[in-house]
N, C-alpha and C. Protein backbone atom coordinates (compact mmCIF):
# COMPACT_ATOMS: atom_id res chain seq x y z
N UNK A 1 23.28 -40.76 28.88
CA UNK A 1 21.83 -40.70 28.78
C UNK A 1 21.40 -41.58 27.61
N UNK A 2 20.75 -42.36 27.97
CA UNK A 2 19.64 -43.41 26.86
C UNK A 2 18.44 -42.48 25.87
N UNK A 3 18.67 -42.57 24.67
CA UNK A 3 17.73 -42.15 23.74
C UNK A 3 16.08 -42.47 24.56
N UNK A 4 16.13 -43.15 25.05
CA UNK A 4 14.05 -43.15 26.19
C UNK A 4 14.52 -41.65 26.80
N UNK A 5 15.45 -41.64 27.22
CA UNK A 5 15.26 -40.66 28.45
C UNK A 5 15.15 -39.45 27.79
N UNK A 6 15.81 -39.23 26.84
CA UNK A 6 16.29 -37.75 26.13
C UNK A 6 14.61 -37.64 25.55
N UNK A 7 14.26 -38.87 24.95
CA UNK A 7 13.05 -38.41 24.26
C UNK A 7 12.08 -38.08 25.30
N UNK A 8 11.77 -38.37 26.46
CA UNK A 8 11.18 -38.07 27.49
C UNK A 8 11.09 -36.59 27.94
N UNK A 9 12.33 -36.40 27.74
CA UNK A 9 12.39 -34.96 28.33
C UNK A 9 12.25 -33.94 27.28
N UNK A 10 12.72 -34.43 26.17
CA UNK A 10 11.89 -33.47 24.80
C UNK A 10 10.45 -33.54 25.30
N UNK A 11 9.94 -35.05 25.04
CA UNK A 11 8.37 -34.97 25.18
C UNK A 11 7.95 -33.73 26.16
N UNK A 12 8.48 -33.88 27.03
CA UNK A 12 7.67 -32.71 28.42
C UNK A 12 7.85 -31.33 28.31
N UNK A 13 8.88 -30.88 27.26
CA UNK A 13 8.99 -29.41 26.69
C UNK A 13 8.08 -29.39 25.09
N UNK A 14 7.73 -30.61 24.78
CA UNK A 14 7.35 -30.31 23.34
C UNK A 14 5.93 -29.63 23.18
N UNK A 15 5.62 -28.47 24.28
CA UNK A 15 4.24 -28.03 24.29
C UNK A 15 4.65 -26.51 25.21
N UNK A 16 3.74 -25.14 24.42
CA UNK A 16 4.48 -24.67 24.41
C UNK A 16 4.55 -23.88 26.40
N UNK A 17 2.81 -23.91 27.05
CA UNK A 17 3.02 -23.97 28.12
C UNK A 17 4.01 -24.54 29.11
N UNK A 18 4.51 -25.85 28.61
CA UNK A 18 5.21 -26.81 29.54
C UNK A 18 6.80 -25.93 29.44
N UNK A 19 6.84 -25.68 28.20
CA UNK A 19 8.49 -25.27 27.94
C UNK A 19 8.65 -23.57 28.33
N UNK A 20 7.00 -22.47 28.42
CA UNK A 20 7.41 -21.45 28.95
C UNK A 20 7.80 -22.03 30.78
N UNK A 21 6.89 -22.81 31.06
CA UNK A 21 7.12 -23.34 32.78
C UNK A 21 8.69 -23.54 33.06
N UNK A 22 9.02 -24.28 32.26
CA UNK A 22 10.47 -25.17 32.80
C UNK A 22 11.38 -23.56 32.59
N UNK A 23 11.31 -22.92 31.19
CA UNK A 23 12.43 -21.66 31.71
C UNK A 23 11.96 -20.84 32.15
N UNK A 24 10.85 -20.59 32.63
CA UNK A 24 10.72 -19.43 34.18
C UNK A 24 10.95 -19.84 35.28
N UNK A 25 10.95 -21.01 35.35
CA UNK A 25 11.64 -22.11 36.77
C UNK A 25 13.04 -21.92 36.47
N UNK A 26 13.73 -22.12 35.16
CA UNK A 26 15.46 -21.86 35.21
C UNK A 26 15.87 -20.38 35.57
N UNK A 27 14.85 -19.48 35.04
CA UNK A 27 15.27 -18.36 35.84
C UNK A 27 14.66 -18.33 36.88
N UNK A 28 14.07 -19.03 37.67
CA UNK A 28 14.20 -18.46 39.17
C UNK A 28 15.09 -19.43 40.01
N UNK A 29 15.93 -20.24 39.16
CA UNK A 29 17.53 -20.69 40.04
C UNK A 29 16.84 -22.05 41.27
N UNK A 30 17.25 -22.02 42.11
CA UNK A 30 16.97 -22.85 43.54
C UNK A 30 15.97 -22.31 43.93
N UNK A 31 15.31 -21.21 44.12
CA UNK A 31 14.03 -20.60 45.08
C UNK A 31 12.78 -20.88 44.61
N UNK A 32 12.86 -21.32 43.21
CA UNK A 32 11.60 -21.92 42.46
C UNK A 32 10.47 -20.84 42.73
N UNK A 33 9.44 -21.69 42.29
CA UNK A 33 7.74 -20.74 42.40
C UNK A 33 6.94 -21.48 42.76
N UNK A 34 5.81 -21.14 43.35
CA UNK A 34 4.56 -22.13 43.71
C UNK A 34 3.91 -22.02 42.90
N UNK A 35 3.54 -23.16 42.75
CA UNK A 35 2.60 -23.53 41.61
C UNK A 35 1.14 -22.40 41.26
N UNK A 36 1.04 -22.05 42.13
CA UNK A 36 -0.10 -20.48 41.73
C UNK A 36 0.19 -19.88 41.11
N UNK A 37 1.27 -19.03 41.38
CA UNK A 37 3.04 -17.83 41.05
C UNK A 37 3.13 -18.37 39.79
N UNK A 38 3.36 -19.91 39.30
CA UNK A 38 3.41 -20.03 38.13
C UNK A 38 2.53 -19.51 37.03
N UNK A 39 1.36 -20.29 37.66
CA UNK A 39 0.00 -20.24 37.06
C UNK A 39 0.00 -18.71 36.86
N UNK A 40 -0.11 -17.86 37.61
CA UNK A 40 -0.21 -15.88 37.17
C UNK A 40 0.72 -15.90 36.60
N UNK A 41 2.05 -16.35 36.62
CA UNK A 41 2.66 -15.17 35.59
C UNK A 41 2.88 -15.54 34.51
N UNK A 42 2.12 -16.87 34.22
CA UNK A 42 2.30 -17.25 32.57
C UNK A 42 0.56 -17.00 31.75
N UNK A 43 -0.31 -16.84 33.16
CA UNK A 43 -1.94 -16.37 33.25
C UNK A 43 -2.46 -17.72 32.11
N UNK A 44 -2.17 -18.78 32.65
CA UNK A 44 -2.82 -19.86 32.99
C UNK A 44 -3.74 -20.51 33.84
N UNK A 45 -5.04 -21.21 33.69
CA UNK A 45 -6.00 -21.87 35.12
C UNK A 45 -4.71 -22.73 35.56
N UNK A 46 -5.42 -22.55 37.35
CA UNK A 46 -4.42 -23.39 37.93
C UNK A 46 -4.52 -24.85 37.68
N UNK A 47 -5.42 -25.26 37.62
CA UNK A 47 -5.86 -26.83 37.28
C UNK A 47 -5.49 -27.30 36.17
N UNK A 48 -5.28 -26.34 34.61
CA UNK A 48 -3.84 -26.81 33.63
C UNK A 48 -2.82 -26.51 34.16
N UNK A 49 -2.16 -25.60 34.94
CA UNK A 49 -0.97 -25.95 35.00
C UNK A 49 -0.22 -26.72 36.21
N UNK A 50 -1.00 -27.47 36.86
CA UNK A 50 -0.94 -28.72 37.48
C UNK A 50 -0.69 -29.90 36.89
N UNK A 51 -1.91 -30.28 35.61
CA UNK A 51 -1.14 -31.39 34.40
C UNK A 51 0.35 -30.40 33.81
N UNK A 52 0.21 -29.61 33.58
CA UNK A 52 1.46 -29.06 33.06
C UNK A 52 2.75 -29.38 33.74
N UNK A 53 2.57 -29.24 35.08
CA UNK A 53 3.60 -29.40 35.82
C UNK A 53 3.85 -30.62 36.29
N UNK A 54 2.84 -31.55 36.30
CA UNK A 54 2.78 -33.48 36.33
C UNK A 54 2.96 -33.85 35.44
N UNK A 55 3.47 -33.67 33.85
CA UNK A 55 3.96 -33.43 32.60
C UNK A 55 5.80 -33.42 33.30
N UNK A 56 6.15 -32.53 33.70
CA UNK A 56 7.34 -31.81 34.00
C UNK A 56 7.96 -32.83 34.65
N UNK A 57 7.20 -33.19 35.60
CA UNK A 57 7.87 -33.61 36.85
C UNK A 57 7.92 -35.44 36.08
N UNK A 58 7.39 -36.05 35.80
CA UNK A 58 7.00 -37.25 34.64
C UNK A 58 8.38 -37.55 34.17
N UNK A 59 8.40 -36.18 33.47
CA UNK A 59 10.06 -36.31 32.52
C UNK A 59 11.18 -35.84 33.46
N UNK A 60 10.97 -35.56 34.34
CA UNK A 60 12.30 -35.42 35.40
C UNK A 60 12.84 -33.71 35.00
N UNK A 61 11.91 -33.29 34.43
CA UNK A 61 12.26 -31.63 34.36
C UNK A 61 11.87 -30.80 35.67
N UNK A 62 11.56 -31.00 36.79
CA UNK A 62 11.03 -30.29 37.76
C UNK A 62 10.81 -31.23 38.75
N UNK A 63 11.40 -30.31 40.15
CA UNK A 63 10.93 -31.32 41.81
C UNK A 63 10.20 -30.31 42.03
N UNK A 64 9.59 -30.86 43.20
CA UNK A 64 8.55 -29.94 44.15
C UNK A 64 8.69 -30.23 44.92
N UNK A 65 8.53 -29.56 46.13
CA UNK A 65 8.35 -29.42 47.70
C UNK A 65 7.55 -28.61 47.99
N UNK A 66 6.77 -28.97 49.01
CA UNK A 66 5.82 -28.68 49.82
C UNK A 66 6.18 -27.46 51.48
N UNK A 67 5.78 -26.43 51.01
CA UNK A 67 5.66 -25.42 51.88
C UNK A 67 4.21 -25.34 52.54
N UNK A 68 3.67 -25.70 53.86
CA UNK A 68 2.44 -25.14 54.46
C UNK A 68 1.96 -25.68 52.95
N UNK A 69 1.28 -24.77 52.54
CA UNK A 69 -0.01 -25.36 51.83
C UNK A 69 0.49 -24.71 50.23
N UNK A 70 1.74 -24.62 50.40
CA UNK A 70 1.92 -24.35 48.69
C UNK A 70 2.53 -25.29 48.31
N UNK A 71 3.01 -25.35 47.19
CA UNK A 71 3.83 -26.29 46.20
C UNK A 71 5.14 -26.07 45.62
N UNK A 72 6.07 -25.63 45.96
CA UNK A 72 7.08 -24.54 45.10
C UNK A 72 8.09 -25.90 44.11
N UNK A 73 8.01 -25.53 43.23
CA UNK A 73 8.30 -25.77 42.02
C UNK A 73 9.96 -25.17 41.70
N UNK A 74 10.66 -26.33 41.29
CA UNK A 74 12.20 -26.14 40.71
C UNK A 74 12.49 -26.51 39.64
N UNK A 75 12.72 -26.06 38.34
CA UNK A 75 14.04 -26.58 37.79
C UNK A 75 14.78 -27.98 37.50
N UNK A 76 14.48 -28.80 37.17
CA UNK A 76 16.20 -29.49 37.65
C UNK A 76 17.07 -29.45 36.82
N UNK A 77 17.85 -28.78 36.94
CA UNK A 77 18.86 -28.18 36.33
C UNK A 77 20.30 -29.58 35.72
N UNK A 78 20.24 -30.43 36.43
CA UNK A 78 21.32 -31.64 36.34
C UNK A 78 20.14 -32.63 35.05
N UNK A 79 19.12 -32.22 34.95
CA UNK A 79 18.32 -33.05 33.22
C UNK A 79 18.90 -32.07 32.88
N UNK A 80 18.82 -30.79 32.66
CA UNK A 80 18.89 -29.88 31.69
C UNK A 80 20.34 -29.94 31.19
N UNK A 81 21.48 -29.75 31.81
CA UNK A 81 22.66 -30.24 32.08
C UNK A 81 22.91 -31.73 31.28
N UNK A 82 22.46 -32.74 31.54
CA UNK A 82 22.48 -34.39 30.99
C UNK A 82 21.67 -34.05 29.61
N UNK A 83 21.05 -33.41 29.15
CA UNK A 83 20.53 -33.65 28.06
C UNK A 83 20.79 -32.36 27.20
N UNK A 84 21.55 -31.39 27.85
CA UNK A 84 22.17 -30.55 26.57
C UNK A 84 23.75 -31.56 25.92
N UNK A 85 24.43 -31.98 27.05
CA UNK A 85 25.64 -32.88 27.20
C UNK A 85 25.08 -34.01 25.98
N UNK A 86 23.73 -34.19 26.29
CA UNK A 86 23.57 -35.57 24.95
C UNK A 86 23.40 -35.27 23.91
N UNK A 87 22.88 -34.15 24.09
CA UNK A 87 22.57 -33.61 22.21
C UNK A 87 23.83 -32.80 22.12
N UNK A 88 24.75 -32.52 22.17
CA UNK A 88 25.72 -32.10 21.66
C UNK A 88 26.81 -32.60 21.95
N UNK A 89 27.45 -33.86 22.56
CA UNK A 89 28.32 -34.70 23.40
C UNK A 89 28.72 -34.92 21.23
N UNK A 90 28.29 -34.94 20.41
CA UNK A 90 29.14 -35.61 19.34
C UNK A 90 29.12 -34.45 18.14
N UNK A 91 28.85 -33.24 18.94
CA UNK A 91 29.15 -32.16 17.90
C UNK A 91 30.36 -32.11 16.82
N UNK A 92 30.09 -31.95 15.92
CA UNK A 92 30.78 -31.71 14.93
C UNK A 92 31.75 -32.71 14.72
N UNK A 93 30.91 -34.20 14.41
CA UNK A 93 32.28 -35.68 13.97
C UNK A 93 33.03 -35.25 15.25
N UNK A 94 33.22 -34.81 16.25
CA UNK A 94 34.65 -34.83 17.03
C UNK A 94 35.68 -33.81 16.59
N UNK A 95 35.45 -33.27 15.95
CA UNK A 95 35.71 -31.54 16.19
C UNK A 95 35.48 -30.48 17.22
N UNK A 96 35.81 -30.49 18.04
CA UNK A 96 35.25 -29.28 19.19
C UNK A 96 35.73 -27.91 19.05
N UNK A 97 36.40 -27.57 18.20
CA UNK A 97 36.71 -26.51 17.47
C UNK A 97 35.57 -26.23 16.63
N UNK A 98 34.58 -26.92 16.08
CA UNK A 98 33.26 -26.24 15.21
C UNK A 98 32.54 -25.98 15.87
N UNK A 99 32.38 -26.66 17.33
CA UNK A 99 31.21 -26.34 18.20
C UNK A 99 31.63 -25.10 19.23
N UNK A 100 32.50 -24.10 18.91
CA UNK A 100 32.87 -23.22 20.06
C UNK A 100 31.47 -21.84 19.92
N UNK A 101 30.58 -21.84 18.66
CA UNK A 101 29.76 -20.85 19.16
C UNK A 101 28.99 -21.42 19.92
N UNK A 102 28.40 -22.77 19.65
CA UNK A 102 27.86 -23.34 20.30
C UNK A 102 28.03 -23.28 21.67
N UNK A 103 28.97 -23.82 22.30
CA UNK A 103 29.57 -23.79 23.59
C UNK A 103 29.86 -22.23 24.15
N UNK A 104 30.25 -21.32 23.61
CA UNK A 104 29.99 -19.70 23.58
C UNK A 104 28.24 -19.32 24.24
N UNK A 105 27.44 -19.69 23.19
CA UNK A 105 26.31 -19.41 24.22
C UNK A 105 25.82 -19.80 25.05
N UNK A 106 26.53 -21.09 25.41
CA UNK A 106 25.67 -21.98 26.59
C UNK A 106 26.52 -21.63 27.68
N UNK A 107 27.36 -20.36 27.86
CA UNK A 107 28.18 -19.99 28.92
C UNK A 107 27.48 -18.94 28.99
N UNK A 108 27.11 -18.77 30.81
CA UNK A 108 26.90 -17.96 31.28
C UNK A 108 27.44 -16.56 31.69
């Protein structure tokens, strides 16, 4: 991953609506939410969290697909994945023995 990209995808969490969106989308896995569903359960107007989510999708934090007349909203889990890998790919000088709490919580 290229320092543009990483900063990109900071940019699209660096607010705090955008970053509750992206992890209520990681917890809802593959089945995502429609963009309404979002909007209630973070009790946001739907019309911000549309830029919110064109924010998301911008930085490659979120796909959408189109159901009938909803929007359902994912995750993408392979940025989230590529850009934990970049910010910590040089933990500790090359020690990976300092980074085991680290790596401890990022296991599921």
């Amino acid at each position: 991953m290229e320092n543009e990209l990483a900063l990109a995808i900071l940019g699209g969490l660096a607010q705090g609506t955008r970053l509750d969106t992206f992890r209520l989308l990681v917890r809802h896995g593959p089945d995502g939410l429609a963009a309404g569903d979002i909007a209630r359960a973070l009790d946001v107007p739907q019309n911000t969290m549309s830029a919110h989510l064109a924010v998301l999708a911008r930085a490659g934090l979120v796909t959408s697909r189109r159901f009938s007349r909803s929007i359902v909203y994912r995750a993408n889990l392979d940025a989230l994945r590529a850009l934990t890998v970049f910010l910590v790919k040089d933990c500790c000088e090359g020690r990976p023995e300092l980074c085991q709490s680290v790596m401890a919580e990022l296991a599921c």
